[in-house]
N, C-alpha and C. Protein backbone atom coordinates (compact mmCIF):
# COMPACT_ATOMS: atom_id res chain seq x y z
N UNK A 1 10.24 41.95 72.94
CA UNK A 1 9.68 41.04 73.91
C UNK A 1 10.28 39.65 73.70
N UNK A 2 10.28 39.26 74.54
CA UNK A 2 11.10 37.71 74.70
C UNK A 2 10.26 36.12 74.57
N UNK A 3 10.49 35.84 73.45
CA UNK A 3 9.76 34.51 72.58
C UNK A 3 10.25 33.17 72.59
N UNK A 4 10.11 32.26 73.11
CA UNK A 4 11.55 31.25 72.25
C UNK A 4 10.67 30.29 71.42
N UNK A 5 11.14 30.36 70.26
CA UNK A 5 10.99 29.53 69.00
C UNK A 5 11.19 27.99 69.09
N UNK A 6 10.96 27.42 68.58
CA UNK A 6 11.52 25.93 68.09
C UNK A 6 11.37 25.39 66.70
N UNK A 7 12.35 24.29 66.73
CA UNK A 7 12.44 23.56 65.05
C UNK A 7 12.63 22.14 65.27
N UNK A 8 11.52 21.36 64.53
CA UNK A 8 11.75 20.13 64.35
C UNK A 8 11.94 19.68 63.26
N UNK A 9 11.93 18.37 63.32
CA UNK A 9 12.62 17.62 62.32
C UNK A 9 11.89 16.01 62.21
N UNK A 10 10.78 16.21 61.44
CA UNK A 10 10.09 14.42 61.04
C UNK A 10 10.21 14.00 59.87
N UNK A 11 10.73 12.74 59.88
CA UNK A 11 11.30 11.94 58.74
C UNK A 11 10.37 10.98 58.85
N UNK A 12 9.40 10.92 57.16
CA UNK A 12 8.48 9.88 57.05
C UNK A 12 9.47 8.75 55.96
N UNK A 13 8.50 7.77 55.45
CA UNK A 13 8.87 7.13 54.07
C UNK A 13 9.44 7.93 53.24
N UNK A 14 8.24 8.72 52.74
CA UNK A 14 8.49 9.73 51.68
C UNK A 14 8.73 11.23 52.07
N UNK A 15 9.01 11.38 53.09
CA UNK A 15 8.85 13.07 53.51
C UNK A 15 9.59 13.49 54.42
N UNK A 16 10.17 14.53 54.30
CA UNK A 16 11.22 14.86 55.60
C UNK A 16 10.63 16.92 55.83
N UNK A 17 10.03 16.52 56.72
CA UNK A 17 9.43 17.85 57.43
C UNK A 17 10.20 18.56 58.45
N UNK A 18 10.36 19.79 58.19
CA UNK A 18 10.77 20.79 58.88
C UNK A 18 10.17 21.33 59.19
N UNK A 19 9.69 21.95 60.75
CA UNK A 19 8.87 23.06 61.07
C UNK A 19 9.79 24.21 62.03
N UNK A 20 9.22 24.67 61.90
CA UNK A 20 10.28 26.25 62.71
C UNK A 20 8.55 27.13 63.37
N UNK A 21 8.74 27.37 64.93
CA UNK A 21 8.22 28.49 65.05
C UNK A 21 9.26 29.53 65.46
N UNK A 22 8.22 31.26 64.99
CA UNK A 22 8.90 32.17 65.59
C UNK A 22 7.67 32.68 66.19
N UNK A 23 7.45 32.68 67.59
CA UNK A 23 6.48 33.38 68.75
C UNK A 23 6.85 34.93 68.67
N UNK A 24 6.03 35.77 68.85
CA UNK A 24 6.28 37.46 68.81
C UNK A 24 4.76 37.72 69.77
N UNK A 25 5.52 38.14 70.91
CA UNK A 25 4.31 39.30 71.62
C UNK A 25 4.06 40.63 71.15
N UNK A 26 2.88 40.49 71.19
CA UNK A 26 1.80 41.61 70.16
C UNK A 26 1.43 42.68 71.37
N UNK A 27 0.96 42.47 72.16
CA UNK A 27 0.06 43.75 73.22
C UNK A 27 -1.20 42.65 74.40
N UNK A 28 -0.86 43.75 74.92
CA UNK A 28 -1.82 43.61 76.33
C UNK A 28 -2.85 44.34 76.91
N UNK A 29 -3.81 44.09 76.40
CA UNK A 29 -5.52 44.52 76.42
C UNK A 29 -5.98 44.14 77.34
N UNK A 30 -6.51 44.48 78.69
CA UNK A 30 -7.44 44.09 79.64
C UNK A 30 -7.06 43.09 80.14
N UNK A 31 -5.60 42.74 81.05
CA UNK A 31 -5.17 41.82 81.31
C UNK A 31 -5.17 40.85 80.42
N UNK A 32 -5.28 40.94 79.25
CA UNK A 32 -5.11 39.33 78.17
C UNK A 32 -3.82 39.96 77.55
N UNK A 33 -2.73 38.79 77.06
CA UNK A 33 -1.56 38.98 76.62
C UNK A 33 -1.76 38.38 75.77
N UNK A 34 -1.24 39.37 74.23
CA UNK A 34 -1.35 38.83 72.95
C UNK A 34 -0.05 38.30 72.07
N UNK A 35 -0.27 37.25 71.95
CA UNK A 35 1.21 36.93 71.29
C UNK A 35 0.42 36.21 69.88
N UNK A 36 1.97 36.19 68.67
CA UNK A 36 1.25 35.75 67.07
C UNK A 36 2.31 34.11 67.55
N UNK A 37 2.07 33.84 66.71
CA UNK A 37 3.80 32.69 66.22
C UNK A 37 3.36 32.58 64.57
N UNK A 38 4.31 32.49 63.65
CA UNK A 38 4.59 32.51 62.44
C UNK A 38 5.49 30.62 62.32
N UNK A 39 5.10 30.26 61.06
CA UNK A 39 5.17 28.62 61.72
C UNK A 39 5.45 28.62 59.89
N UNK A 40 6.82 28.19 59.74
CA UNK A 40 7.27 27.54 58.90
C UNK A 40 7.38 25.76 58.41
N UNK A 41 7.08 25.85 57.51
CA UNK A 41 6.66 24.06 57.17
C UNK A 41 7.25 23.91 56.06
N UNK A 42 8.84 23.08 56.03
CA UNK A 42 9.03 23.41 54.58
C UNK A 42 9.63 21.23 55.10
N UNK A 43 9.31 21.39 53.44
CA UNK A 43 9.05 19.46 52.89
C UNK A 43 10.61 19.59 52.39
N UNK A 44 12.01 18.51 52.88
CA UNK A 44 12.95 19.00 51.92
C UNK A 44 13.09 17.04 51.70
N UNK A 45 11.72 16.42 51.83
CA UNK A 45 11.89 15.04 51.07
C UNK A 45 11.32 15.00 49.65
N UNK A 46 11.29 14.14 48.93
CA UNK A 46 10.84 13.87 47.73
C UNK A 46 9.85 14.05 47.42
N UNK A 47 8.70 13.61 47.79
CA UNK A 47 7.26 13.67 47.60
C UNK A 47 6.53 14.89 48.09
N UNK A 48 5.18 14.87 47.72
CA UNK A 48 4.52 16.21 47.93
C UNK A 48 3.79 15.57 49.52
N UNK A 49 3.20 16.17 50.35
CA UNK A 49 2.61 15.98 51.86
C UNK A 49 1.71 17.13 51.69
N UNK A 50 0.17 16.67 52.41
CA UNK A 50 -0.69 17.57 52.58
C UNK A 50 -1.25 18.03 53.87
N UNK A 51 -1.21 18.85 54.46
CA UNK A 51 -1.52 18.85 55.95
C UNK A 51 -2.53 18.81 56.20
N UNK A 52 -2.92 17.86 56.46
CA UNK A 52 -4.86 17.63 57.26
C UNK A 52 -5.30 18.02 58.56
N UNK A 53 -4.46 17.95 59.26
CA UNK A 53 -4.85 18.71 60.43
C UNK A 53 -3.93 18.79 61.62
N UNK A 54 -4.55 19.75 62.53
CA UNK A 54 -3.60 20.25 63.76
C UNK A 54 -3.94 19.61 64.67
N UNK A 55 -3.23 19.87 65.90
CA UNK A 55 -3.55 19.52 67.51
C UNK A 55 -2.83 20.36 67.86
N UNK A 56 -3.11 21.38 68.52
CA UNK A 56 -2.46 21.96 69.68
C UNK A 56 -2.57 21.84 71.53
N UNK A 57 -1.64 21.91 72.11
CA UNK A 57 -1.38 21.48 73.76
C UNK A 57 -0.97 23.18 74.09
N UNK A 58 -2.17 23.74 74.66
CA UNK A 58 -1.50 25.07 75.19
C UNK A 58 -1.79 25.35 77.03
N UNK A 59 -0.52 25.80 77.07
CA UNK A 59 -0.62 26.16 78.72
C UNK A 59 -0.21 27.14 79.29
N UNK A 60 -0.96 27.87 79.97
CA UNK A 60 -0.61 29.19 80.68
C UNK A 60 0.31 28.94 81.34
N UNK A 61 0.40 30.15 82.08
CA UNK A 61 1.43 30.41 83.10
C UNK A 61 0.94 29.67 84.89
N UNK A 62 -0.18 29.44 84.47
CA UNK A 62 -0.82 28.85 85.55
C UNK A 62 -1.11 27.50 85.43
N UNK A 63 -0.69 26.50 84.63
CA UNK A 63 -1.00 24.95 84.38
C UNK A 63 -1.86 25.19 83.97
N UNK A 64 -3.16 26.25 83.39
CA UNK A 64 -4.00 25.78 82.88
C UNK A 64 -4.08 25.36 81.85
N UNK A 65 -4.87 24.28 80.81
CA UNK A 65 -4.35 24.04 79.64
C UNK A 65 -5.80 23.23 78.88
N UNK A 66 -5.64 24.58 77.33
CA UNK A 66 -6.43 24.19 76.56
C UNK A 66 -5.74 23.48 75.26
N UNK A 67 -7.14 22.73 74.69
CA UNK A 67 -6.65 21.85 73.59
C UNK A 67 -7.17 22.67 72.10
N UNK A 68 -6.59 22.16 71.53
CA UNK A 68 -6.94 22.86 70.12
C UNK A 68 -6.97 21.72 68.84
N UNK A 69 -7.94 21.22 68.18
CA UNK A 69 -7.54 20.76 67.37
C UNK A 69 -8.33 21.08 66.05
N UNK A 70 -8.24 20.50 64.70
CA UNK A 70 -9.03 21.03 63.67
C UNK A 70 -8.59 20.73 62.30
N UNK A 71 -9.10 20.91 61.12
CA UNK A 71 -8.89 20.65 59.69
C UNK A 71 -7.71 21.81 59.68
N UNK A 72 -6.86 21.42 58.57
CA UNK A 72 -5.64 22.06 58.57
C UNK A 72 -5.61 23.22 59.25
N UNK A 73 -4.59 24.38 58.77
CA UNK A 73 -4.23 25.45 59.71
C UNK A 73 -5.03 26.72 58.99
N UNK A 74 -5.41 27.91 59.50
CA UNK A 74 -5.82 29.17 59.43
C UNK A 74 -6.56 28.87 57.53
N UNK A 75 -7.61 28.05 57.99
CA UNK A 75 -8.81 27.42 56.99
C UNK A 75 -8.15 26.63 55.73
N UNK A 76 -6.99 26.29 55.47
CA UNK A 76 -6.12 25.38 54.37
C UNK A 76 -5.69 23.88 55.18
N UNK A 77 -5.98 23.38 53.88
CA UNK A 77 -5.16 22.39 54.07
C UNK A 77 -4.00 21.98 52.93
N UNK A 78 -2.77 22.81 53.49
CA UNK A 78 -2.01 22.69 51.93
C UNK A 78 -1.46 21.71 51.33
N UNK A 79 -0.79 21.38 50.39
CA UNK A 79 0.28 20.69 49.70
C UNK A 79 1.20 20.92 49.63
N UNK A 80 2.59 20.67 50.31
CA UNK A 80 3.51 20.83 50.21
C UNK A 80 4.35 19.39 49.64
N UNK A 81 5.02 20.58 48.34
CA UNK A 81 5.49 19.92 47.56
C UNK A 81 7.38 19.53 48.13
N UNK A 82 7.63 18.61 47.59
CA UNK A 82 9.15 18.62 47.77
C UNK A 82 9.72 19.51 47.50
N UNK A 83 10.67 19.91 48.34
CA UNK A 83 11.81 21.10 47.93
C UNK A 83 11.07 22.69 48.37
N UNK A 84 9.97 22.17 48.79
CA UNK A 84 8.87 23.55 49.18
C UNK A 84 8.19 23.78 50.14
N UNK A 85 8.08 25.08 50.89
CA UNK A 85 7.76 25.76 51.76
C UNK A 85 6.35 25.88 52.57
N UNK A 86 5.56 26.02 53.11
CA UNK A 86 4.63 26.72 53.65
C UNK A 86 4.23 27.67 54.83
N UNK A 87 4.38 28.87 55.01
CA UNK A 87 3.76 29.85 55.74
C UNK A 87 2.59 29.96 56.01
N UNK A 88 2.34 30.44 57.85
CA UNK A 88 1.30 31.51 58.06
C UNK A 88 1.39 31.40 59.52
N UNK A 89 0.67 32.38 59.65
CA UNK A 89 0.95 33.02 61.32
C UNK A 89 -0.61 33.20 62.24
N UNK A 90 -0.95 32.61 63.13
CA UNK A 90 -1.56 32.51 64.15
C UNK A 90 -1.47 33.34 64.86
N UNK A 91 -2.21 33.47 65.81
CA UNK A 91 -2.76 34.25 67.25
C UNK A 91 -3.21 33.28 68.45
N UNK A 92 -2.56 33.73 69.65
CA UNK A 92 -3.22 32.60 71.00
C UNK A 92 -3.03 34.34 71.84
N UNK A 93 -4.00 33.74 72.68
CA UNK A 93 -3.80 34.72 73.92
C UNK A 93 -3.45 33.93 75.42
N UNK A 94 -3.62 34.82 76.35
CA UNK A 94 -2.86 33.94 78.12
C UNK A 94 -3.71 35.27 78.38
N UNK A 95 -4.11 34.55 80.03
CA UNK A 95 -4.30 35.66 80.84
C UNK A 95 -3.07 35.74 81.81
N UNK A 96 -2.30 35.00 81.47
CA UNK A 96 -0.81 35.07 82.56
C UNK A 96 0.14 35.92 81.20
N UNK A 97 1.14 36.47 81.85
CA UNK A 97 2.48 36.69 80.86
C UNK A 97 3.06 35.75 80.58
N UNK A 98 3.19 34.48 80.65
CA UNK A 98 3.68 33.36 80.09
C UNK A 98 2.94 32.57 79.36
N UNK A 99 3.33 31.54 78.65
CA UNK A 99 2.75 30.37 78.37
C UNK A 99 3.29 29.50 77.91
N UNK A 100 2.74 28.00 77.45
CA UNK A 100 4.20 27.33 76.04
C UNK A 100 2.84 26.74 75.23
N UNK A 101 3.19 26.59 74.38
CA UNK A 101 2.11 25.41 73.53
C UNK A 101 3.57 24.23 72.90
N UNK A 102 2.61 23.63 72.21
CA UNK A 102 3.25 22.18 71.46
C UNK A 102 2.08 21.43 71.17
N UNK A 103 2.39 20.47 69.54
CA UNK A 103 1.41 20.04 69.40
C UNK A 103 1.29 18.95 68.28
N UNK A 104 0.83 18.98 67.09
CA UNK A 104 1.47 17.73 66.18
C UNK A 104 0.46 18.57 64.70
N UNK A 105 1.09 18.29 63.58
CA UNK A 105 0.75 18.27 62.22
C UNK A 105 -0.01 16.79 61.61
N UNK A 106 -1.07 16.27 61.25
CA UNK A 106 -1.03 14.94 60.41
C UNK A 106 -0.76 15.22 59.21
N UNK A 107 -0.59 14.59 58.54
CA UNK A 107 0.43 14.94 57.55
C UNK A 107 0.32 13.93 56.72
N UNK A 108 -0.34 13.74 54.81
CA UNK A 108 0.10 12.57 54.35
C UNK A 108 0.64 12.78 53.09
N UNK A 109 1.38 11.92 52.73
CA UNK A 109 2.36 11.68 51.66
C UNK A 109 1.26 12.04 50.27
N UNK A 110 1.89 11.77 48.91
CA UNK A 110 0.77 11.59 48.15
C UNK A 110 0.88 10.60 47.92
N UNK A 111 0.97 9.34 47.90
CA UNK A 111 0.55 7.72 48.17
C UNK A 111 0.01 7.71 49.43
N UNK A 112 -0.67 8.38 50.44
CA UNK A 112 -1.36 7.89 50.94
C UNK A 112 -1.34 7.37 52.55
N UNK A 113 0.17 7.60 52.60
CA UNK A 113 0.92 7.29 54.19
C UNK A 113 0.58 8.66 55.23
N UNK A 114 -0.12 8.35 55.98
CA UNK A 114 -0.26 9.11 57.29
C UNK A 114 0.94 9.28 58.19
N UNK A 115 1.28 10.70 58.60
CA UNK A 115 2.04 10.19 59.50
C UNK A 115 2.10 11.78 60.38
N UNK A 116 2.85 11.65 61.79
CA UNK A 116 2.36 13.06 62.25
C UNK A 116 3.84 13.51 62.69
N UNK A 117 3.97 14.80 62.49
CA UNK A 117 4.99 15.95 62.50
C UNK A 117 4.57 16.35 63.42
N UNK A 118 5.74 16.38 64.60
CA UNK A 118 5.31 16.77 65.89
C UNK A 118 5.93 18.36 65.86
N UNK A 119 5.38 19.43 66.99
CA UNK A 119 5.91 20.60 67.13
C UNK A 119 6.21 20.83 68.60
N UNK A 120 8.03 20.94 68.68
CA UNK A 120 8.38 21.23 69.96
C UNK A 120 7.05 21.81 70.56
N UNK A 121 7.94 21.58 72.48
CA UNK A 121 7.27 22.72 72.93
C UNK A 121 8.15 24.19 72.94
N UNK A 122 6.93 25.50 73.06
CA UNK A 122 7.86 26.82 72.75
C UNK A 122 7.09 27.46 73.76
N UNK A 123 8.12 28.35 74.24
CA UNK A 123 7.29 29.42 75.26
C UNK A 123 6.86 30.83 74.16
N UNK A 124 6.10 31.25 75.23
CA UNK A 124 5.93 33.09 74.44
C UNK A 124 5.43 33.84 76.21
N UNK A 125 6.39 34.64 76.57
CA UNK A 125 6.44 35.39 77.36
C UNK A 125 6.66 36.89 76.98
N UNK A 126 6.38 37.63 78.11
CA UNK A 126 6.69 39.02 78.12
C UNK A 126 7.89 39.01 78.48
N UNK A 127 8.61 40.49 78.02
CA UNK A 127 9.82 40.42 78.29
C UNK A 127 10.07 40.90 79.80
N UNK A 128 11.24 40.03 80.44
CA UNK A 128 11.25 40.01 81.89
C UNK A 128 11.18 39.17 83.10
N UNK A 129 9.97 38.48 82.11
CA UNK A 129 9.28 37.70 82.97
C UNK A 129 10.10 36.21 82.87
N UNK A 130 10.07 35.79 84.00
CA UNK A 130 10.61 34.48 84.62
C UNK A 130 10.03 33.18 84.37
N UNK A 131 10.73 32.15 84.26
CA UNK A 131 10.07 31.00 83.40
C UNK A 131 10.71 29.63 83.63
């Protein structure tokens, strides 16, 4: 099925964040379309960064569009250290075969600097489907 990913790139004081999604459609239950995305967060600045929380911008295939926001991701709020990684993978559903989300990370240094890691926008469609 046909996903498109994205990767950014935020450069704090102390922190240089990478995020990568990879979107994957899962199945289609009762007209709802299930897609995961798997969301890489890797720190390749000096200092350690802790992720405090999300925002997500999601929109169907129809302009409709919900917000998402909350204490870090899938119940953590990690530490990512310099030179180091963080994984994990989510679930959204659509009642359309399309959608995109995008959204932002806050994010602070360990001294104490706030700052927010934005996440392209990415589609997750069925395969076929027009966009």
């Amino acid at each position: 099925m046909t996903c498109r990913g994205s990767a950014t790139i935020t450069r704090s004081e102390d922190a240089e964040i990478h995020i990568t999604v990879s979107p994957t459609f899962l199945s289609t239950k009762e007209e709802v379309h299930w897609f995961s995305y798997h969301i890489i967060i890797a720190n390749r600045g000096k200092e350690s960064a802790r992720l405090l929380s999300r925002y997500w911008h999601i929109t169907d295939g129809n302009g409709e569009v919900r917000e998402v926001q909350g204490a870090g991701v899938v119940g953590e709020q990690p530490v990512i250290d310099g030179g180091q990684q963080y994984q994990y993978t989510s679930y959204v559903d659509f009642t359309t075969p399309v959608g995109y989300m995008q959204g932002m990370y806050i994010m602070e240094t360990i001294n104490g600097s706030r700052f927010q890691a934005p996440i392209n926008l990415f589609s997750l469609s069925l395969s076929g489907t027009f966009h």
